[in-house]
N, C-alpha and C. Protein backbone atom coordinates (compact mmCIF):
# COMPACT_ATOMS: atom_id res chain seq x y z
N UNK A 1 -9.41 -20.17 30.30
CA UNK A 1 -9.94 -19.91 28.95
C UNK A 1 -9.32 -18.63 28.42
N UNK A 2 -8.84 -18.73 27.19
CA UNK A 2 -8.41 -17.77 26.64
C UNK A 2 -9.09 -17.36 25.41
N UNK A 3 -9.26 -16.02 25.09
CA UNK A 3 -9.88 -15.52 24.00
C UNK A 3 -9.35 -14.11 23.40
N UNK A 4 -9.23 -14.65 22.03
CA UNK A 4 -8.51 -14.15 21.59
C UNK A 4 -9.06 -13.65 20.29
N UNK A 5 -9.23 -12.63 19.49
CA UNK A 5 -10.02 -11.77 18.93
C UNK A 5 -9.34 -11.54 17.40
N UNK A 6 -9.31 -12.02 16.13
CA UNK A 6 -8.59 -11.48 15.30
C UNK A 6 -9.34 -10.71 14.40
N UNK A 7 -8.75 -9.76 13.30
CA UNK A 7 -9.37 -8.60 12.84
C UNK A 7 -8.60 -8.31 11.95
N UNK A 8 -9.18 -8.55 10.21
CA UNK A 8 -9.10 -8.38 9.25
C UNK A 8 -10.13 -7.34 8.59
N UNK A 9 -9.58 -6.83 7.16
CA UNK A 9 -10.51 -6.19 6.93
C UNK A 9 -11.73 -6.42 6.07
N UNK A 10 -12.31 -7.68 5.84
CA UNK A 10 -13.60 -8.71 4.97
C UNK A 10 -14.05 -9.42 6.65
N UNK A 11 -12.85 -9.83 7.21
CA UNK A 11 -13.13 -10.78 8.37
C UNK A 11 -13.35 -12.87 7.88
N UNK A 12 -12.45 -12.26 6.12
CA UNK A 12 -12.60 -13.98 5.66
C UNK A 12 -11.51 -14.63 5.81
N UNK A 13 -10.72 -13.67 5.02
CA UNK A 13 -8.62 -13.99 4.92
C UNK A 13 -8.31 -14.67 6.52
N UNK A 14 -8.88 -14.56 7.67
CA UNK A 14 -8.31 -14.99 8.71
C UNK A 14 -9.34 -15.93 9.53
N UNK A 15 -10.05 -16.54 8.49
CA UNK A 15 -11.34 -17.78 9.17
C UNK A 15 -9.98 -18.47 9.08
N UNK A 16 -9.24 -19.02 8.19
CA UNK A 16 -8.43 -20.27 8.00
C UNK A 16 -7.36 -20.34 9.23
N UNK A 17 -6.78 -18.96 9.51
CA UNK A 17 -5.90 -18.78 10.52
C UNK A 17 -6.58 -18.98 11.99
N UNK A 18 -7.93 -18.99 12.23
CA UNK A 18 -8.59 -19.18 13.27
C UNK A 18 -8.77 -21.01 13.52
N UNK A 19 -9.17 -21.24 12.25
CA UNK A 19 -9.00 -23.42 12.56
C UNK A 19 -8.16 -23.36 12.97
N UNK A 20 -6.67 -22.76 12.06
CA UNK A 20 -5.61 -23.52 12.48
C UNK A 20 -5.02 -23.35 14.18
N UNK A 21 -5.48 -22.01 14.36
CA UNK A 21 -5.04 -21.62 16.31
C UNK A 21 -5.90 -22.67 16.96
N UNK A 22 -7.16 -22.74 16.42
CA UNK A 22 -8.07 -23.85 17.39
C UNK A 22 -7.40 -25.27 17.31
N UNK A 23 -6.73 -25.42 16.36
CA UNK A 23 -6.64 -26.82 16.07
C UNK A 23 -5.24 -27.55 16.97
N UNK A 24 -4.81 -26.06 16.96
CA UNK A 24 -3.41 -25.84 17.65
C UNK A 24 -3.60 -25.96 19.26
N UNK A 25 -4.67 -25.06 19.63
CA UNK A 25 -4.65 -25.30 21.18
C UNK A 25 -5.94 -26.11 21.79
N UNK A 26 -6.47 -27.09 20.98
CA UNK A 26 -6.99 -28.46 21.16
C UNK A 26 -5.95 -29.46 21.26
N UNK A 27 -4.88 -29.51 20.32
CA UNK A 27 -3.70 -30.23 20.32
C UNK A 27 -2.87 -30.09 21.85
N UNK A 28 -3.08 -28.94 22.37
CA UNK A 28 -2.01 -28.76 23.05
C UNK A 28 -2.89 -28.33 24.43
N UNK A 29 -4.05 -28.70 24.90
CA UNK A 29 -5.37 -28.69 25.66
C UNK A 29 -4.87 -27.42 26.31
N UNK A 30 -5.78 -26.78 25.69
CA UNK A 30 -5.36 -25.05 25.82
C UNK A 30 -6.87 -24.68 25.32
N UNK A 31 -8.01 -24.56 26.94
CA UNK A 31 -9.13 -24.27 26.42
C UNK A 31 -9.11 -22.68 25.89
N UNK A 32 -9.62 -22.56 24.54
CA UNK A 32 -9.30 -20.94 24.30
C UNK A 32 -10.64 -21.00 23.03
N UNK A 33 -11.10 -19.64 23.01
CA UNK A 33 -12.39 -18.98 22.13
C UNK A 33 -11.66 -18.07 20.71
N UNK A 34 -11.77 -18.46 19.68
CA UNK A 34 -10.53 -17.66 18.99
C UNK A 34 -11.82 -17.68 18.12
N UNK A 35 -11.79 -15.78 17.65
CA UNK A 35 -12.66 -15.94 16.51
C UNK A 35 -12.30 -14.42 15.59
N UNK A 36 -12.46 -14.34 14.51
CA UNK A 36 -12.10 -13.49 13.87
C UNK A 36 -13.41 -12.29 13.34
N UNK A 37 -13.41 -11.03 12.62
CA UNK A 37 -14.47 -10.07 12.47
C UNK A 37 -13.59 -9.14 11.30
N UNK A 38 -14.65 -8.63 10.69
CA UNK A 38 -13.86 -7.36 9.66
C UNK A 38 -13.92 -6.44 10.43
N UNK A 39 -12.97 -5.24 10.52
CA UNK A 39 -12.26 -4.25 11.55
C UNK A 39 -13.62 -3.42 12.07
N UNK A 40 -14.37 -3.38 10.76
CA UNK A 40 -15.94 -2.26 11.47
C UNK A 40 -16.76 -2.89 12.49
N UNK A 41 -16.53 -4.42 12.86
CA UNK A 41 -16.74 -5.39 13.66
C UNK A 41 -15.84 -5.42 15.18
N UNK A 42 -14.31 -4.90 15.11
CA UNK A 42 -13.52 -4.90 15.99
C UNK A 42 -14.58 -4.45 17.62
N UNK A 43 -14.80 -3.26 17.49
CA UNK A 43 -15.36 -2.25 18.75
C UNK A 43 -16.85 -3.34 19.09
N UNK A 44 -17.40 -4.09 18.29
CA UNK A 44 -18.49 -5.00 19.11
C UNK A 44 -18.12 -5.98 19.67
N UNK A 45 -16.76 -6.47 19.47
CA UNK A 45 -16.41 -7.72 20.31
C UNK A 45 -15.41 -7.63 21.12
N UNK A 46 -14.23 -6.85 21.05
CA UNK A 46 -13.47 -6.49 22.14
C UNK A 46 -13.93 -6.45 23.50
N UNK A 47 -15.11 -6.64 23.58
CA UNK A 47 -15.54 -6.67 25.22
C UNK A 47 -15.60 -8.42 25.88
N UNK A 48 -15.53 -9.14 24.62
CA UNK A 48 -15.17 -10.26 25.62
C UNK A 48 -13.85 -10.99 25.00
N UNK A 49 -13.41 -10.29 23.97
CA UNK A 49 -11.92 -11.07 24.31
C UNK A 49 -10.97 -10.61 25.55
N UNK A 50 -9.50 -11.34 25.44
CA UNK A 50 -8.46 -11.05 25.89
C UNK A 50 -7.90 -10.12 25.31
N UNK A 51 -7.64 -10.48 23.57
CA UNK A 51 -6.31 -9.66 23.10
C UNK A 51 -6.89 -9.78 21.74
N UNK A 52 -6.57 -8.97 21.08
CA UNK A 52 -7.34 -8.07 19.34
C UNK A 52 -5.77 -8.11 19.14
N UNK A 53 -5.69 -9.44 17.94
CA UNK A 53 -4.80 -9.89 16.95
C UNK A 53 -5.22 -9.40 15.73
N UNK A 54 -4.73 -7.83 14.81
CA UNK A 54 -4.81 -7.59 13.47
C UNK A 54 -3.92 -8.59 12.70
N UNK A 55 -4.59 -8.88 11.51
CA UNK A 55 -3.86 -9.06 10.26
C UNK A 55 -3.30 -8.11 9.83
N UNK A 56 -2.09 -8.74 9.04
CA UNK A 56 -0.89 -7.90 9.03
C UNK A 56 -1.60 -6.92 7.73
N UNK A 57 -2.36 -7.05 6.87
CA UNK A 57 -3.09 -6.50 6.08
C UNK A 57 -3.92 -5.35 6.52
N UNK A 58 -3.64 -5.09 7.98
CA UNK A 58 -4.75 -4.35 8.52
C UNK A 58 -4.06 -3.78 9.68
N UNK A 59 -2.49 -3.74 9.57
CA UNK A 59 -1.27 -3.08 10.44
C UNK A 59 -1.81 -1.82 10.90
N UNK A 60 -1.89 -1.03 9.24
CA UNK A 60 -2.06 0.69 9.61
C UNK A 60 -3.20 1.43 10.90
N UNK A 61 -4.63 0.21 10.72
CA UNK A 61 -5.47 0.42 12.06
C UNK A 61 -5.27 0.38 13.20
N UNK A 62 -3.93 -0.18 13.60
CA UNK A 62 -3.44 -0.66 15.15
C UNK A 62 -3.97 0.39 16.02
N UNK A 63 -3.09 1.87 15.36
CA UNK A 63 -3.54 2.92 16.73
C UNK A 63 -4.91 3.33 17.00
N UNK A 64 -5.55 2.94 15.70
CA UNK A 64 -7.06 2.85 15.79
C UNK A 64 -7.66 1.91 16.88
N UNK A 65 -7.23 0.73 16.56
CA UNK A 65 -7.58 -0.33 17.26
C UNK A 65 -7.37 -0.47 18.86
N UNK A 66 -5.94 0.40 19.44
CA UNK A 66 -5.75 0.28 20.51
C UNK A 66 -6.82 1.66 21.27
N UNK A 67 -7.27 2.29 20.52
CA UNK A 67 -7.98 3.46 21.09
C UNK A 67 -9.48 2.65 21.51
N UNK A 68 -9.71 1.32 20.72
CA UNK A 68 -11.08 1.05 20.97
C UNK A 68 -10.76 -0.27 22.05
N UNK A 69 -9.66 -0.89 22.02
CA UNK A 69 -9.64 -1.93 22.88
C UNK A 69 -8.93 -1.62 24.45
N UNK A 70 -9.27 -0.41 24.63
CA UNK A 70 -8.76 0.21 25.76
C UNK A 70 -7.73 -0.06 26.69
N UNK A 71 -7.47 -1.19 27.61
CA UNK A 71 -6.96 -1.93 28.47
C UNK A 71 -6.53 -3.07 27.87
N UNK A 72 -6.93 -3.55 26.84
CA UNK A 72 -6.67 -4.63 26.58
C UNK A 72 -5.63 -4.76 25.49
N UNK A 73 -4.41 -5.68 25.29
CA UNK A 73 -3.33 -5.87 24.33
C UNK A 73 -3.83 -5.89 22.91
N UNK A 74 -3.66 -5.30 21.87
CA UNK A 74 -3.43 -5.20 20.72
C UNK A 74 -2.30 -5.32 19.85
N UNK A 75 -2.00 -6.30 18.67
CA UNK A 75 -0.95 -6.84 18.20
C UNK A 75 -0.88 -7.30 16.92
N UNK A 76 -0.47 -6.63 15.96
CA UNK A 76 -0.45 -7.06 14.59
C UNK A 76 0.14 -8.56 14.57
N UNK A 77 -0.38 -9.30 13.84
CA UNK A 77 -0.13 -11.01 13.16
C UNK A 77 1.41 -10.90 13.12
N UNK A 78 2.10 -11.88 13.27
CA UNK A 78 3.52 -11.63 12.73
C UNK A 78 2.99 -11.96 11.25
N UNK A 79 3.86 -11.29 10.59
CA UNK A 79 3.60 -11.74 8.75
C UNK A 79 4.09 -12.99 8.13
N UNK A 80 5.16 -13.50 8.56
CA UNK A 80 5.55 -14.61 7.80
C UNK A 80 4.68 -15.51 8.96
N UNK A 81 4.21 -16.05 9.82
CA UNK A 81 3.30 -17.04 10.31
C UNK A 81 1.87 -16.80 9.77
N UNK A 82 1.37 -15.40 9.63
CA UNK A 82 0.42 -15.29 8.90
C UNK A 82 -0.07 -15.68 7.13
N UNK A 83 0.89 -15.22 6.71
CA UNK A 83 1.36 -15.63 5.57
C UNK A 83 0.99 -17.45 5.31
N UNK A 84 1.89 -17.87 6.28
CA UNK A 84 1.86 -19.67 5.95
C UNK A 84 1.04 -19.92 6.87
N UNK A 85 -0.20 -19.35 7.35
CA UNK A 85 -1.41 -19.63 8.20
C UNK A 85 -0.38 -20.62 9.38
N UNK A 86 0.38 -20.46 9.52
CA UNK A 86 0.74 -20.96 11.08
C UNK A 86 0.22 -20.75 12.40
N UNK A 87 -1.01 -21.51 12.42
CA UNK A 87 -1.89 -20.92 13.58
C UNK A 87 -1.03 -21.61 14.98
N UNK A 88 -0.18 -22.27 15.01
CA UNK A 88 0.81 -22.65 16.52
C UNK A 88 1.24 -21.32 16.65
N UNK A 89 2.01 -20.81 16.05
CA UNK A 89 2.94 -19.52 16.07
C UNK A 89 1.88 -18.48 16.39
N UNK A 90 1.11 -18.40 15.70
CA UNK A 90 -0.05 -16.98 16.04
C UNK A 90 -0.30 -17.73 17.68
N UNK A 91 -0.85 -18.66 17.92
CA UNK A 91 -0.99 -18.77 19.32
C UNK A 91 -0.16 -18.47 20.44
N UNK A 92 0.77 -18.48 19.66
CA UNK A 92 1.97 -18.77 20.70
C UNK A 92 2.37 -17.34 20.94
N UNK A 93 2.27 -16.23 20.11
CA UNK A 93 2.12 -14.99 19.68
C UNK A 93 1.45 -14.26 20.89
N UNK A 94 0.05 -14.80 21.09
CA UNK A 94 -0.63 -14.59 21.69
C UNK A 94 -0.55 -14.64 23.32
N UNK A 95 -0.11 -15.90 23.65
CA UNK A 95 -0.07 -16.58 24.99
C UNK A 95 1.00 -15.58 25.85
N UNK A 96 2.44 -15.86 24.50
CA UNK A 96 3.31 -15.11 25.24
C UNK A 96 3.01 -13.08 25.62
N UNK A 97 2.13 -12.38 24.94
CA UNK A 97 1.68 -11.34 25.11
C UNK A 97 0.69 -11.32 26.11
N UNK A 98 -0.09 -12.43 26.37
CA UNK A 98 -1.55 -12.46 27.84
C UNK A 98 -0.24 -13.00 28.93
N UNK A 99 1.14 -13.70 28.48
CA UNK A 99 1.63 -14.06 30.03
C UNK A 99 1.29 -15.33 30.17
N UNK A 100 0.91 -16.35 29.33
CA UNK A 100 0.17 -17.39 29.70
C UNK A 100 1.28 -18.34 29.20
């Protein structure tokens, strides 16, 4: 199981990018928990993901972000997959950064 954490700053802009990763690694039987939060949300859920995926809208927080997700990988969206909600590519984004 993989889980994977994304983080915008409303926590809405990236509901759509979250179907599409689920939809992506149901397709491709890849049990995984993918759910998204607005950034003041980040520090309550980082304790049970894997890896805290920012929107590229929300780049400048990274070093913020890696100060609260301690051990764990932090990684801005690529922009053009984000952009065209390519939730394969964001997964794939992902997998290859956990090693999976």
């Amino acid at each position: 199981m993989v889980k994977i954490l994304l983080v915008c700053s409303a926590g809405m802009s990236t509901s759509f990018m979250v179907n599409k990763m689920k939809d992506s690694a149901k397709a491709r039987g890849i049990e995984a928990e993918i759910w998204a939060v607005a950034d003041a949300e980040a520090a309550a859920n980082i304790e049970k993901a894997d890896i805290m995926m920012l929107g590229p809208q929300v780049r400048f927080l990274e070093n913020k972000m890696k100060g609260i997700a301690g051990d764990k990988p932090v990684t801005v969206i690529d922009m053009v997959a984000y952009g065209s909600i390519n939730g394969e590519k964001v997964l794939d984004q992902a997998l290859e950064i956990l090693g999976k």
